[in-house]
Protein backbone atom coordinates (compact mmCIF):
# COMPACT_ATOMS: atom_id res chain seq x y z
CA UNK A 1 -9.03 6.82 6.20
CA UNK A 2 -11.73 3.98 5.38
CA UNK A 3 -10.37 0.38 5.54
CA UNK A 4 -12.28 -2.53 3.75
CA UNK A 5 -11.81 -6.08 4.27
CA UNK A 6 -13.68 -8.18 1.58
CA UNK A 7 -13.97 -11.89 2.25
CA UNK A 8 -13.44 -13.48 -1.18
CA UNK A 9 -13.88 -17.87 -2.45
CA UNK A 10 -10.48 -19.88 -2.99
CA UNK A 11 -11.67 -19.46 -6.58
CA UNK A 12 -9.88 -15.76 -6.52
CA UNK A 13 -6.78 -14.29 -6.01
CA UNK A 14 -5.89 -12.65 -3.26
CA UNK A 15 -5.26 -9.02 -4.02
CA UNK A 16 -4.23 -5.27 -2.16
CA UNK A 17 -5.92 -2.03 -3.63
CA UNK A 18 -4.54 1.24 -2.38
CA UNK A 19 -6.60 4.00 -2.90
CA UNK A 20 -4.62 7.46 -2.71
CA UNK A 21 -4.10 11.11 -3.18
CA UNK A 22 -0.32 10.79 -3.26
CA UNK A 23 1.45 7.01 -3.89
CA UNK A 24 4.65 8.51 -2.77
CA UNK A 25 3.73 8.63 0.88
CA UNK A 26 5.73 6.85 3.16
CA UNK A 27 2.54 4.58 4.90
CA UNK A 28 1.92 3.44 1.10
CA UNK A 29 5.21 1.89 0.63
CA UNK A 30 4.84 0.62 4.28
CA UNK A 31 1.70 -0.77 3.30
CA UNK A 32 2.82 -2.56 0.25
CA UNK A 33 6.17 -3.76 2.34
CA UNK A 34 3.68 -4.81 4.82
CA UNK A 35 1.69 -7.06 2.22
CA UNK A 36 4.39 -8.25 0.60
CA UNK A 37 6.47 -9.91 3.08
CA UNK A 38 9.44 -7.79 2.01
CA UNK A 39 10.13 -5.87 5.38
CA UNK A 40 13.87 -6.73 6.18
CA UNK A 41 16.08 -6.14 9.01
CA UNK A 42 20.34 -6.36 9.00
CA UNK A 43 21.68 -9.11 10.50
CA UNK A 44 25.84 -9.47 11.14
CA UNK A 45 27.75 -12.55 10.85
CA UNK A 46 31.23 -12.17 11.58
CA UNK A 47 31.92 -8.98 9.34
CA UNK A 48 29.49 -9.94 6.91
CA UNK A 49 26.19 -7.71 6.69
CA UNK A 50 22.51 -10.33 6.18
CA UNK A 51 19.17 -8.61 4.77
CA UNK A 52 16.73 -10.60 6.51
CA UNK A 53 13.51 -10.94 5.45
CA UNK A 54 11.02 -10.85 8.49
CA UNK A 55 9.36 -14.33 6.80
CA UNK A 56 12.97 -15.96 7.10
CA UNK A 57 13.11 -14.74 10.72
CA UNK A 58 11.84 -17.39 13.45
CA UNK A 59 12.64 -15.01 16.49
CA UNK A 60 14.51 -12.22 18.04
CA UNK A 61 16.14 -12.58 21.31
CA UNK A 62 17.89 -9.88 23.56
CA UNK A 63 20.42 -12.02 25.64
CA UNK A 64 22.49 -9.37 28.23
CA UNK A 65 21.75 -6.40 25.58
CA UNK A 66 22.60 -7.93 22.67
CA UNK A 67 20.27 -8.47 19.78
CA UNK A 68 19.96 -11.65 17.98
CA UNK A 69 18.11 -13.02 15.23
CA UNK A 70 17.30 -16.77 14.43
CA UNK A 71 16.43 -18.14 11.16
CA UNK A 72 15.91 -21.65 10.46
CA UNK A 73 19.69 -22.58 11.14
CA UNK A 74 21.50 -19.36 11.31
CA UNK A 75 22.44 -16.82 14.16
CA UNK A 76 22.93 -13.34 13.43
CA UNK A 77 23.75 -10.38 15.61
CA UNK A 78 21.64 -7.35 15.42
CA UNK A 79 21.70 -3.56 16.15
CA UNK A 80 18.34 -3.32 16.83
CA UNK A 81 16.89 -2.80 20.68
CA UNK A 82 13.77 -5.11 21.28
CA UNK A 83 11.48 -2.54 21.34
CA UNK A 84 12.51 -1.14 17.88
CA UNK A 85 12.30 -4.89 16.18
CA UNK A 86 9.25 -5.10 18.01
CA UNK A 87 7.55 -1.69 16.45
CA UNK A 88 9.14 -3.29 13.18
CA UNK A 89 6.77 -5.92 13.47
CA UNK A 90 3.95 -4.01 13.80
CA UNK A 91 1.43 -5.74 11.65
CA UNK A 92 2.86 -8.92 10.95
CA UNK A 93 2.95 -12.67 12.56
CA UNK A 94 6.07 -11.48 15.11
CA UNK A 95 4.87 -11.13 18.56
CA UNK A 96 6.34 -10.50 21.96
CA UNK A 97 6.49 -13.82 23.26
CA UNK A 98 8.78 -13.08 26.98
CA UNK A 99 10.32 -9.88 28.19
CA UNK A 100 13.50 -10.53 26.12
CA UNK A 101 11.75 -12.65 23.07
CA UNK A 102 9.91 -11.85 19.35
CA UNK A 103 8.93 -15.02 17.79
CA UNK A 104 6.83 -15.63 14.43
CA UNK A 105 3.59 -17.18 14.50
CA UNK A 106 3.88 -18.86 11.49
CA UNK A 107 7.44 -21.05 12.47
CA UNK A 108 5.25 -22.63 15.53
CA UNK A 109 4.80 -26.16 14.67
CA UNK A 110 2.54 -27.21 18.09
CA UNK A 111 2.51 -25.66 21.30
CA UNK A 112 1.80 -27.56 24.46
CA UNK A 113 1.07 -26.23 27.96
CA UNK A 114 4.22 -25.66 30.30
CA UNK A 115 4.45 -24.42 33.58
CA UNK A 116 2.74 -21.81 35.82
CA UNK A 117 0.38 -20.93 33.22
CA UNK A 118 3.30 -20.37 30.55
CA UNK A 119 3.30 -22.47 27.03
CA UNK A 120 6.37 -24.15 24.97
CA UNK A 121 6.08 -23.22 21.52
CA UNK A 122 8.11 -26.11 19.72
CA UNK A 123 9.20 -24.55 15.99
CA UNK A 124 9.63 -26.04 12.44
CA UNK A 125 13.19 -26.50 13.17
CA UNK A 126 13.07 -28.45 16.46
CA UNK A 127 13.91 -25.36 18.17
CA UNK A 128 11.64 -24.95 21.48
CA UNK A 129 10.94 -21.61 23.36
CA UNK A 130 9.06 -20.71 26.00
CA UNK A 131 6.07 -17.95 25.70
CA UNK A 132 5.62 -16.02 29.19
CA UNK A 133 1.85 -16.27 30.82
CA UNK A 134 1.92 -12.91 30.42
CA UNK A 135 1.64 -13.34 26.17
CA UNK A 136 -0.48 -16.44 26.13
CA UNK A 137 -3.23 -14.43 24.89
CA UNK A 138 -1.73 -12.94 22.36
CA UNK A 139 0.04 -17.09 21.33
CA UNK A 140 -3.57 -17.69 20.97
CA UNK A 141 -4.62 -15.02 19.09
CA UNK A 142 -2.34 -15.31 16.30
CA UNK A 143 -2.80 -19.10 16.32
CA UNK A 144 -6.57 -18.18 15.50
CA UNK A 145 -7.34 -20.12 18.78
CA UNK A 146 -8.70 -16.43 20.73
CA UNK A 147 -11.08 -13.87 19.20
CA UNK A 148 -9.45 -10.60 18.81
């Protein structure tokens, strides 16, 4: 499969052309999922089933195996396993932030440098959370700080 990226002026709208033999195939409605923002994942509150979007999500957290997901002021439980949210993700601005932690890119409002090599990512919502050495590369990659 050939993959163009065409750099375009503010002037023009951004815009997704698929290309395909069959537009039933499961990778093209991943694909337009993908560019839409529109991937969700289920979220329980009490007895009460949440569609998340993953743009509403600002991380996932596994806290003694239990999956949880934070959005700006809300905590939902989630059946998920980190690794499955994570392949989920795939693609978008989540990343694997700590061994138990999947934050968004995009809900960072500054980072600053913490401890033993580690960062603090402070979000939009006053939240702060800590991104392992281990991922500081990738922090800095999807801040557009580190070449790919």
């Amino acid at each position: 499969m050939k993959v163009t990226v065409e750099q375009i002026g503010c002037a023009h709208e951004e815009e997704l052309i698929v290309r395909c033999y069959d537009p039933g195939a499961d990778w093209v409605g991943q694909v337009t999922e993908a560019a839409s923002g529109q991937r969700t994942v289920c979220g329980w509150q009490e007895d009460t089933l949440h569609r998340l979007k993953l743009s509403q999500i600002f991380y996932f957290e596994v806290v003694d195996d239990r999956s949880f997901v934070y959005t700006q002021a809300e905590v939902f439980e989630a059946k998920e396993k980190l690794y499955e949210f994570e392949r989920l993700c795939t693609g978008s601005v989540l990343f694997r932030c700590s061994k138990s932690m999947i934050l968004n890119a995009e809900k960072i409002d500054y980072v600053r440098p913490s401890l033993s090599g580690r960062f603090e990512a402070v979000l939009s919502n006053g939240e702060q959370v800590v991104v392992s050495r281990k991922y500081v590369a990738d922090l800095k990659r999807m801040l557009g700080v580190l070449e790919s």
